[in-house]
C-alpha atoms as a PDB file:
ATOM      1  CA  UNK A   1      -8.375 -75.523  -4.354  1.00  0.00           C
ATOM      2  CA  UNK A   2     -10.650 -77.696  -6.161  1.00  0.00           C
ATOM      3  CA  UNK A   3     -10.047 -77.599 -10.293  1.00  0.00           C
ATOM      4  CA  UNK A   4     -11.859 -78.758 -13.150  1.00  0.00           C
ATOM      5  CA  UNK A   5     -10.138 -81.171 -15.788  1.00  0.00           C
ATOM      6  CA  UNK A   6     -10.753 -82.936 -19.064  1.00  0.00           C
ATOM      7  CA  UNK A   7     -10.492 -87.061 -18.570  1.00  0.00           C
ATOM      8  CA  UNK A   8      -9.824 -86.970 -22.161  1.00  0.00           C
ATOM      9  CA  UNK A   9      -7.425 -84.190 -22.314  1.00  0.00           C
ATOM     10  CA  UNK A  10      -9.568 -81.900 -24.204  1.00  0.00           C
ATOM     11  CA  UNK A  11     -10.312 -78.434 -23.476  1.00  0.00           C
ATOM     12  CA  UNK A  12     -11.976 -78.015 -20.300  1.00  0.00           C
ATOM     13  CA  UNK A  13     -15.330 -76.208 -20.284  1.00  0.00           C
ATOM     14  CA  UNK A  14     -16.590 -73.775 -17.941  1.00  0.00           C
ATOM     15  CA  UNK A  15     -20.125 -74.777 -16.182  1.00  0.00           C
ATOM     16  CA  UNK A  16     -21.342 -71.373 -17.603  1.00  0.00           C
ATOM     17  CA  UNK A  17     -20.149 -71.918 -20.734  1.00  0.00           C
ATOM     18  CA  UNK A  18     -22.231 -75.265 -20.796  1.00  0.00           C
ATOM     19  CA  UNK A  19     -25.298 -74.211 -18.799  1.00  0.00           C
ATOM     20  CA  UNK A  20     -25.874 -71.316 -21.716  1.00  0.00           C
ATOM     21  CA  UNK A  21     -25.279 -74.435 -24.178  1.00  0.00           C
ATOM     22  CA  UNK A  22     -28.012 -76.803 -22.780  1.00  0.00           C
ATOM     23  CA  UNK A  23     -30.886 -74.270 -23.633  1.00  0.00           C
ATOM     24  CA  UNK A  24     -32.037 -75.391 -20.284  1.00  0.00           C
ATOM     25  CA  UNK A  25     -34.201 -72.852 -18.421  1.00  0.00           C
ATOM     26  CA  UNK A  26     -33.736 -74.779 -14.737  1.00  0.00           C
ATOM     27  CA  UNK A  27     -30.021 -74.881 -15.387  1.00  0.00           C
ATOM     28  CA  UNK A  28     -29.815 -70.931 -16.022  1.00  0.00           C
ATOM     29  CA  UNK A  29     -32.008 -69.931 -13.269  1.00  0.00           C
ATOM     30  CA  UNK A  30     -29.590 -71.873 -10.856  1.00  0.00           C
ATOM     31  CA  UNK A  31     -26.601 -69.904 -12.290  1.00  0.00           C
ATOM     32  CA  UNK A  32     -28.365 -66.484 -11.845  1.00  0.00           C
ATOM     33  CA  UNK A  33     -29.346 -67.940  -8.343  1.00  0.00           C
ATOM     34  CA  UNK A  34     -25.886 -69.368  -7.622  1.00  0.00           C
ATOM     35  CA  UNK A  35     -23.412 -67.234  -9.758  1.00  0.00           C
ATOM     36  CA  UNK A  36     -22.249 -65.080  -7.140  1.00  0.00           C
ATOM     37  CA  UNK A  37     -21.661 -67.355  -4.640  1.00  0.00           C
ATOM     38  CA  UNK A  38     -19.855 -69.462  -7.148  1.00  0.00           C
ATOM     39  CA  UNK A  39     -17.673 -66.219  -7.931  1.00  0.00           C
ATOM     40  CA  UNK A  40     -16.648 -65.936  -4.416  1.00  0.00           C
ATOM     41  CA  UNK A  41     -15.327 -70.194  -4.243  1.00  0.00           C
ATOM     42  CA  UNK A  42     -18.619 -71.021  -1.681  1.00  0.00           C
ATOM     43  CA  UNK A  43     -19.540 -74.097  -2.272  1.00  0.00           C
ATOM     44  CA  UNK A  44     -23.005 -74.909  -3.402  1.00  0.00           C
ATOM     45  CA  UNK A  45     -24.837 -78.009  -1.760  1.00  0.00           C
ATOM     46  CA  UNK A  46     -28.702 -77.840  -2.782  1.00  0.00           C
ATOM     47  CA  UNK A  47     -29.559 -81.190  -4.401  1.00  0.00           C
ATOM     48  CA  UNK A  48     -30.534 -79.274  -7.798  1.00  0.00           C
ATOM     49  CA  UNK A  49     -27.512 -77.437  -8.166  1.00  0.00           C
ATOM     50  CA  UNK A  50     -25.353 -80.870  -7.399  1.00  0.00           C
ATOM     51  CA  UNK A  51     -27.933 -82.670  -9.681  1.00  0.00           C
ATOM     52  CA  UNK A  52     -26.413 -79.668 -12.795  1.00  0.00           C
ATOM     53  CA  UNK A  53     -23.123 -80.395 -11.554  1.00  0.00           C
ATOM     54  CA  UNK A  54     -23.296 -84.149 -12.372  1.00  0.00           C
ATOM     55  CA  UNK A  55     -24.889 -83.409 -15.550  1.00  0.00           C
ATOM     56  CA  UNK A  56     -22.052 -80.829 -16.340  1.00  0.00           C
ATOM     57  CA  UNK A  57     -19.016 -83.360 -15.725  1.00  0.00           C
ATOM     58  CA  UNK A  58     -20.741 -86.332 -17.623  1.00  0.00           C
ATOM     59  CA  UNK A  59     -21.750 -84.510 -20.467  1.00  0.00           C
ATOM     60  CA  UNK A  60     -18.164 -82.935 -20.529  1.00  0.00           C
ATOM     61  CA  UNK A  61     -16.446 -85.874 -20.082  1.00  0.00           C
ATOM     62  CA  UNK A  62     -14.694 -83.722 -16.992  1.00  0.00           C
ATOM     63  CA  UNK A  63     -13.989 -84.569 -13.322  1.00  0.00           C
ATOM     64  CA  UNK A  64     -13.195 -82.444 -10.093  1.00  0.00           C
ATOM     65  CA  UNK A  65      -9.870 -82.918  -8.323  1.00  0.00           C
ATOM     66  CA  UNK A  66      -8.468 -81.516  -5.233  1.00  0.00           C
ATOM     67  CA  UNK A  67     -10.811 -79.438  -2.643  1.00  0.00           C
ATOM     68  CA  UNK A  68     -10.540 -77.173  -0.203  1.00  0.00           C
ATOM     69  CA  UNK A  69      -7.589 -75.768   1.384  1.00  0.00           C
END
């Protein structure tokens, strides 16, 4: 299973936790859009959503390891 972790060894933060952060309208309406598939593990592949997700880990100095099983 794929995990989200701090390169810095901070606190991770949750991509909801962030998205409600940004003040970004786009942002939200792709986690009302996407949140329940997100609940359930499905991977999300649009190009916006992956576009958030790159935002996310930069601006959270965070990285994805592992994947599926």
């Amino acid at each position: 299973m794929a995990q989200i972790v701090s390169k810095t060894g901070a606190p991770v933060v949750e991509l909801g936790t962030w998205v409600a952060s940004t003040g970004n309208p786009a942002y939200a309406a792709l986690m009302q859009e996407y949140g329940d598939a997100l609940a359930r593990g499905e991977a999300i592949t649009t190009a916006e959503f992956n576009a958030m997700a790159d935002a996310f880990l930069t601006a959270t100095n965070q990285e994805i390891i592992g994947g599926p099983m």
